[in-house]
Protein backbone atom coordinates (compact mmCIF):
# COMPACT_ATOMS: atom_id res chain seq x y z
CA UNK A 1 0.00 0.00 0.00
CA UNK A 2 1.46 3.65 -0.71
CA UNK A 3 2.16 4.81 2.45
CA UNK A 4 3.27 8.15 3.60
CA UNK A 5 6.33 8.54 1.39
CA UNK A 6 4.56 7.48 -1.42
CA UNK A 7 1.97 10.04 -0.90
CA UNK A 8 4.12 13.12 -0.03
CA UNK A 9 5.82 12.22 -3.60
CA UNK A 10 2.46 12.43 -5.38
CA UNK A 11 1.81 16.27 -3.72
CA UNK A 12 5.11 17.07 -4.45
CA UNK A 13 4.68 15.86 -8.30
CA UNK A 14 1.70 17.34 -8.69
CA UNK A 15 2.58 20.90 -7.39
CA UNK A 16 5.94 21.14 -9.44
CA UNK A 17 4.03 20.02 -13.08
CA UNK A 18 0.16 20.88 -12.22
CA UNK A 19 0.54 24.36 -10.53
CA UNK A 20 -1.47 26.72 -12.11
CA UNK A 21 -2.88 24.60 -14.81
CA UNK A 22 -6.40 24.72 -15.48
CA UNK A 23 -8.47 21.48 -15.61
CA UNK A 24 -9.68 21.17 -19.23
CA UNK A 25 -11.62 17.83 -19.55
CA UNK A 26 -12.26 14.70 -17.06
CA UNK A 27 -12.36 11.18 -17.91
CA UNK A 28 -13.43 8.53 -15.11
CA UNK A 29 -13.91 4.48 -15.55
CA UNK A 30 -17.74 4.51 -15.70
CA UNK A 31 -17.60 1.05 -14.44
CA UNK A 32 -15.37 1.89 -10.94
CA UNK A 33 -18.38 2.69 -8.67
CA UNK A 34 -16.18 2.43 -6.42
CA UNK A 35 -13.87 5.21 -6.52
CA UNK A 36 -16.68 7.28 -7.09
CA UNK A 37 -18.43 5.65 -4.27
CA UNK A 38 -18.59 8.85 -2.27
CA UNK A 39 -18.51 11.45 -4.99
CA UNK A 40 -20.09 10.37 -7.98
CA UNK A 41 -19.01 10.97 -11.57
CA UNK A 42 -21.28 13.98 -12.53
CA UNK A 43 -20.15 15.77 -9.57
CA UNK A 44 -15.96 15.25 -9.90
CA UNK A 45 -16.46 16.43 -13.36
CA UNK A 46 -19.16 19.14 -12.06
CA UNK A 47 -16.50 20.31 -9.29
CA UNK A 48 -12.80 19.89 -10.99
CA UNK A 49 -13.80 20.60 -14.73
CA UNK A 50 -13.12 24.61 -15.07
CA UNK A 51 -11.09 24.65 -12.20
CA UNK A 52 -7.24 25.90 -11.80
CA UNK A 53 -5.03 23.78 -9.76
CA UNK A 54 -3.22 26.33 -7.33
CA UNK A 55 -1.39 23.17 -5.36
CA UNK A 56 -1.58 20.06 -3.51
CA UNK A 57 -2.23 18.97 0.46
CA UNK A 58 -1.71 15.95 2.09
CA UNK A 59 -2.38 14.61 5.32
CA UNK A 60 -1.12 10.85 6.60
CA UNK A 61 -2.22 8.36 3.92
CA UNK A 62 -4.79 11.07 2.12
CA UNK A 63 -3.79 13.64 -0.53
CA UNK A 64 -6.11 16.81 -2.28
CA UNK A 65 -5.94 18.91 -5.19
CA UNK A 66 -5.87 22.84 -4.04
CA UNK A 67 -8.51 24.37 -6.65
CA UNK A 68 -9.27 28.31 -6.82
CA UNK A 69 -12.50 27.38 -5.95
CA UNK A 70 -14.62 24.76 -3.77
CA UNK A 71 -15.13 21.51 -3.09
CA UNK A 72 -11.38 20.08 -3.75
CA UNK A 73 -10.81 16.17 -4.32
CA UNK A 74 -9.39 14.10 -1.85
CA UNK A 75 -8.11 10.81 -2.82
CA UNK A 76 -6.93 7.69 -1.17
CA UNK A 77 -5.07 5.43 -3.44
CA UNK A 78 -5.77 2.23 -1.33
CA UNK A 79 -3.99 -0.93 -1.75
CA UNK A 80 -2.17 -0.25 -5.42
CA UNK A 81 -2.94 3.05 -6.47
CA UNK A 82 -0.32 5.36 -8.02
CA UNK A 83 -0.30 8.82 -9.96
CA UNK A 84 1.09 8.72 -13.56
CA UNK A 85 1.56 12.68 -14.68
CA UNK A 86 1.85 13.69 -18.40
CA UNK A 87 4.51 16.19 -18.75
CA UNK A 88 4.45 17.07 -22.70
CA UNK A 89 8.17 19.14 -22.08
CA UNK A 90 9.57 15.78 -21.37
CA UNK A 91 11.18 14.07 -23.97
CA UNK A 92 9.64 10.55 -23.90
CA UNK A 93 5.63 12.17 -24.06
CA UNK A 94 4.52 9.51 -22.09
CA UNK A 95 2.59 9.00 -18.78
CA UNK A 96 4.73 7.80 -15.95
CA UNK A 97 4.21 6.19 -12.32
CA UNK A 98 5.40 8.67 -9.96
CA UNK A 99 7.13 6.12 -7.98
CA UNK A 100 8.23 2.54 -8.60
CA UNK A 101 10.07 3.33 -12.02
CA UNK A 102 7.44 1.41 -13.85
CA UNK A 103 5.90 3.27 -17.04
CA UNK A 104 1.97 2.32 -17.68
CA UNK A 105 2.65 2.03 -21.14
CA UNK A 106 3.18 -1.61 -22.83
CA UNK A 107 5.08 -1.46 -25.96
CA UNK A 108 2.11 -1.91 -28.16
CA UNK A 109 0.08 0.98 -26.70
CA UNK A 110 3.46 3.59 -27.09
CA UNK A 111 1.00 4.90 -29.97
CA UNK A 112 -2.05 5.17 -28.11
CA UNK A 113 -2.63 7.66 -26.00
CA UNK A 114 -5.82 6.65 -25.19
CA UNK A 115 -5.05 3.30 -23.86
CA UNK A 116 -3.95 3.73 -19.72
CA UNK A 117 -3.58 0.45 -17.64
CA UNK A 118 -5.77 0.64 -15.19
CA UNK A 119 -6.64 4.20 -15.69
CA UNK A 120 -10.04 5.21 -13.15
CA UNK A 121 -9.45 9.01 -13.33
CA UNK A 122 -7.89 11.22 -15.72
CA UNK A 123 -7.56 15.07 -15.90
CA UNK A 124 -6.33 16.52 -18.90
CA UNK A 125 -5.14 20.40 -18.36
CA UNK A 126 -4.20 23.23 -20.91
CA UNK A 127 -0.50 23.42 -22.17
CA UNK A 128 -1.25 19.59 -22.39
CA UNK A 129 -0.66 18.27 -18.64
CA UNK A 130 -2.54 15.15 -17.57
CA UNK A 131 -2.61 13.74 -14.40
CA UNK A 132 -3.79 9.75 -13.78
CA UNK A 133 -5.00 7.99 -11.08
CA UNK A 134 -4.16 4.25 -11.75
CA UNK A 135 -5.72 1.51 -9.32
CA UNK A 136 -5.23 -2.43 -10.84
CA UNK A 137 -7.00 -3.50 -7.24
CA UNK A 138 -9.66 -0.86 -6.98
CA UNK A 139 -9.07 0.14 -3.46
CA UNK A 140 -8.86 3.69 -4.28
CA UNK A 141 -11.51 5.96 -2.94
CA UNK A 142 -12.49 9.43 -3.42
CA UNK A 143 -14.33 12.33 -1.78
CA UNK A 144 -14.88 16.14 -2.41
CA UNK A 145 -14.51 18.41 0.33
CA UNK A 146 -14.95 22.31 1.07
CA UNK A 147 -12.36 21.61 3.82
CA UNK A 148 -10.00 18.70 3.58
CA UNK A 149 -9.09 18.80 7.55
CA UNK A 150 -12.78 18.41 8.13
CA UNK A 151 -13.25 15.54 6.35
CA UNK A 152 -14.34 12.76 9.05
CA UNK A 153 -11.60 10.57 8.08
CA UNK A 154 -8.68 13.10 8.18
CA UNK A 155 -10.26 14.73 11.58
CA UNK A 156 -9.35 10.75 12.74
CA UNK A 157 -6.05 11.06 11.79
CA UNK A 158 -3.26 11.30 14.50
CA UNK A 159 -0.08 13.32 14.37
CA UNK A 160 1.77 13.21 11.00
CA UNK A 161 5.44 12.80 10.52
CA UNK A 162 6.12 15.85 8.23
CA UNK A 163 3.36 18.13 9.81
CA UNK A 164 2.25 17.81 13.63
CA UNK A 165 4.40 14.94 15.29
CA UNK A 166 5.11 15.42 18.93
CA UNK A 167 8.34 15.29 20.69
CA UNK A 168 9.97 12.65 22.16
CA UNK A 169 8.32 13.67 25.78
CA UNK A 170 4.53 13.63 24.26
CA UNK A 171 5.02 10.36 22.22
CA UNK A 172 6.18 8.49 25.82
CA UNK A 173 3.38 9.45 26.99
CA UNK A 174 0.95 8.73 24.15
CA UNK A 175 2.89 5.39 23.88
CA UNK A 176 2.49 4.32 27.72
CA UNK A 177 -1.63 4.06 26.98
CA UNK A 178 -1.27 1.79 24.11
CA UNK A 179 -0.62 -2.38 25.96
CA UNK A 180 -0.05 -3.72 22.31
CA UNK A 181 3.02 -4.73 20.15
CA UNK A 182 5.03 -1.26 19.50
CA UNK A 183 4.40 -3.18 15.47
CA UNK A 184 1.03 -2.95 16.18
CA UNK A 185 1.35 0.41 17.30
CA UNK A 186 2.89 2.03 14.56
CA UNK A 187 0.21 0.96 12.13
CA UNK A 188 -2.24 3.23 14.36
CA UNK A 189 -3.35 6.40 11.69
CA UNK A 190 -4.53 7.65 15.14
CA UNK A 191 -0.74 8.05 16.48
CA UNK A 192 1.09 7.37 13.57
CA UNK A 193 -0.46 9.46 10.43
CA UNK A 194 0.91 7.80 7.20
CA UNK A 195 3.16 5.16 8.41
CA UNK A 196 2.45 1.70 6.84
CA UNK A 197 3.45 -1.87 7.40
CA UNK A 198 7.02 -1.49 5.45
CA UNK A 199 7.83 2.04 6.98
CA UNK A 200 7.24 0.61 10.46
CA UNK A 201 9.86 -2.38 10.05
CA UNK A 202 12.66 0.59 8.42
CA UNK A 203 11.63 1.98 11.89
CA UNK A 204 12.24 -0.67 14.21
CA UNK A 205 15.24 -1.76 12.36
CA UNK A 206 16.71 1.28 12.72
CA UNK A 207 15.95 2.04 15.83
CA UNK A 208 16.92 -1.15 16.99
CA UNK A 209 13.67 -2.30 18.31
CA UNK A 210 12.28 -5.51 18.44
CA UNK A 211 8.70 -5.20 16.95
CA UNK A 212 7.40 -7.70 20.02
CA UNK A 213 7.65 -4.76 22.71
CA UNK A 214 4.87 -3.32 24.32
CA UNK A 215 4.70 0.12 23.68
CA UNK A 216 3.64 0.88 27.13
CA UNK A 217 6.91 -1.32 28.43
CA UNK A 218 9.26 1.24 26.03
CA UNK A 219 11.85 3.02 28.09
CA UNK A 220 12.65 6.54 27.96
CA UNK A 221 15.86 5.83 25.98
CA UNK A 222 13.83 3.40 23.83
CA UNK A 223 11.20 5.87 23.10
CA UNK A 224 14.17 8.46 21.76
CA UNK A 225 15.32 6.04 19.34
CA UNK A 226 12.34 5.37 18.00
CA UNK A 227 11.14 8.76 17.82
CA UNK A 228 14.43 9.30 15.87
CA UNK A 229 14.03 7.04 13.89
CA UNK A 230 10.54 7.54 12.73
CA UNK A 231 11.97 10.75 11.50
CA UNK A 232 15.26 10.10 9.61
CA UNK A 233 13.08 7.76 7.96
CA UNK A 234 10.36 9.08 6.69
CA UNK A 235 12.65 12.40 5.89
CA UNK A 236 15.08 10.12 3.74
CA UNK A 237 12.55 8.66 2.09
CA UNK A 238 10.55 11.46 1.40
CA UNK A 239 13.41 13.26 0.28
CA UNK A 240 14.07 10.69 -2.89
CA UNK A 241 10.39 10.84 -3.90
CA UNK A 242 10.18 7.31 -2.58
CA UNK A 243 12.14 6.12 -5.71
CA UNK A 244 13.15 3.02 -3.61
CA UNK A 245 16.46 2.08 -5.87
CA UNK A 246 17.62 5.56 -3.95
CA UNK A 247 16.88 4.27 -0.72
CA UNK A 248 20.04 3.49 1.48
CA UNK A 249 21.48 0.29 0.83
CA UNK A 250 21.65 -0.21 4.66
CA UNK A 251 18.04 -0.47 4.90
CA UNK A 252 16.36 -3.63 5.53
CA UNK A 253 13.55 -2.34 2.57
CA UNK A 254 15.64 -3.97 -0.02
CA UNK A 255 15.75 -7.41 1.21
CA UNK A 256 12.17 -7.65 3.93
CA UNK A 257 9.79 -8.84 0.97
CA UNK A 258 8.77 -11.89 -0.36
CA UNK A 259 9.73 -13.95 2.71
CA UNK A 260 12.41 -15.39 1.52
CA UNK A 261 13.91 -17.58 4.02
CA UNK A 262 17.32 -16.74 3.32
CA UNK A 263 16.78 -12.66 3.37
CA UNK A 264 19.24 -11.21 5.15
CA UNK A 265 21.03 -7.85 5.89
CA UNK A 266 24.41 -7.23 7.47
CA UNK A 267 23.39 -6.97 10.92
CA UNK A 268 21.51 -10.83 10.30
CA UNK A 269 18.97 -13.25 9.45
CA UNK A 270 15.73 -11.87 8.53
CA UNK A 271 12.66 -13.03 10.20
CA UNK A 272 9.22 -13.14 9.10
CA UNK A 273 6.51 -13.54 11.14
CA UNK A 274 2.82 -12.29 11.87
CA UNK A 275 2.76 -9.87 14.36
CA UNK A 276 -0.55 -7.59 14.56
CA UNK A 277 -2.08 -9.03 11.82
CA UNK A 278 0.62 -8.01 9.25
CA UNK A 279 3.59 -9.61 8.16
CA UNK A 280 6.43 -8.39 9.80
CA UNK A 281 10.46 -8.36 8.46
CA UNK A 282 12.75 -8.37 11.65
CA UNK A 283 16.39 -9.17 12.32
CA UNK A 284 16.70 -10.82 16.15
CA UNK A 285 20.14 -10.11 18.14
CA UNK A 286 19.92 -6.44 16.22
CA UNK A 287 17.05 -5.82 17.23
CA UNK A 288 16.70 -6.14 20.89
């Protein structure tokens, strides 16, 4: 699932090649009723088509379009969404994931520009900008809002990374309520805006932390590191646009899927085990 790296790449994307572009046409999957579960087609294209795109929010997991006039979109991208952005000054004229590397062209459609794998929502702007919301699993979900932060499901969202997150002090004592797995715990949106199941094993692995740990049990020193660590994280990360080949090579990212049984890092054995519900990559003895 794009988690919060992911998503901060999107708004960033979108601001440096949509700024200021006006929305020109709209094209939605007709047949996606869910995307358009809680705005429906007539009313994305009656809200968005007209308007000028003056930037891009985001909050945990959720992003918006900024118009110069209300409702704005908020979007969700689920369990395999991505943004693919048209940018006609690039050389190759083609619509590319933001993140991943992977272009959503096969070789047979190169001269088809109608033809976008897996394509739900596409805006088309003047000076011939286009911005695509692809979803393969149709997870995705979308609302329209006067006020994003008002939205009931962003008003449930806890302290983001990038925007609101408390100091070390403050998360101790958040943490000291919560009598799960500190795993568990970082998949919370209500204390842990944005953070996903492979952004909370970079955590713990570089904090040092076994995932196991009650977060009520953490010590004061414990707490630090991992209160570091969710930072230097999600900073690095965000700061490559999630393009995870630029990720450092220290990081267990690169080796925690699949669960292979002979994954490894230099600090150990990789283990993978169910803990919270989700399948989590740890290295024991480095993780204490």
């Amino acid at each position: 699932m794009p988690e919060l790296a992911e998503v901060e790449a999107v708004r960033r994307q979108i601001v440096k090649h949509l700024k200021g572009r006006k929305i020109k046409e709209i094209i939605a999957d007709k047949s996606d009723r869910f995307l358009f579960a809680f705005a429906s087609i007539p009313e994305v294209t009656k809200a968005l088509k007209g308007a000028r795109i003056q930037g891009a929010g985001r909050k945990g997991k959720y992003f918006w379009l900024e118009l110069d006039r209300k409702p704005w979109p908020i979007f969700h991208l689920g369990m395999s969404g991505n943004v693919a952005i048209l940018d006609p000054k690039r050389k190759s004229a083609k619509h590319e994931h933001i993140w991943g590397g992977v272009k959503m062209w096969s070789e047979k459609d190169l001269n088809d520009r109608e033809r976008l794998w897996f394509c739900r929502l596409l805006l088309k702007t003047d000076a011939g900008y286009e911005v695509a919301l692809i979803d393969p699993r149709r997870f995705g979900r979308m609302w329209l809002a006067d006020d994003p932060f008002e939205n009931s499901r962003i008003k449930r969202l806890g302290p983001d990374p990038m925007l609101d997150f408390p100091k070390a002090k403050e998360l101790g004592e958040k943490l000291k309520r919560r009598k799960k797995s500190i795993k568990s715990v970082l998949l919370d949106q209500a204390l842990f805006a944005g953070v996903g199941n492979w952004l909370a094993d970079e955590i713990l692995y570089q904090a040092r932390l076994a995932p196991h740990h009650l977060a009520s049990n953490l010590t004061p020193a414990q707490v630090r590191k991992l209160h570091a660590a969710v930072l230097s994280v999600v900073k690095k990360a965000v700061s490559v646009d999630a393009d995870y080949e630029r990720f450092p090579k220290t990081w267990i990212f690169h080796e925690r899927w699949g669960k292979n049984k002979t994954a490894k890092t230099s600090k150990g054995k990789i283990v993978h085990e169910e803990i919270g519900g989700r399948t989590t990559a740890w290295v024991p003895g480095w993780q204490k």
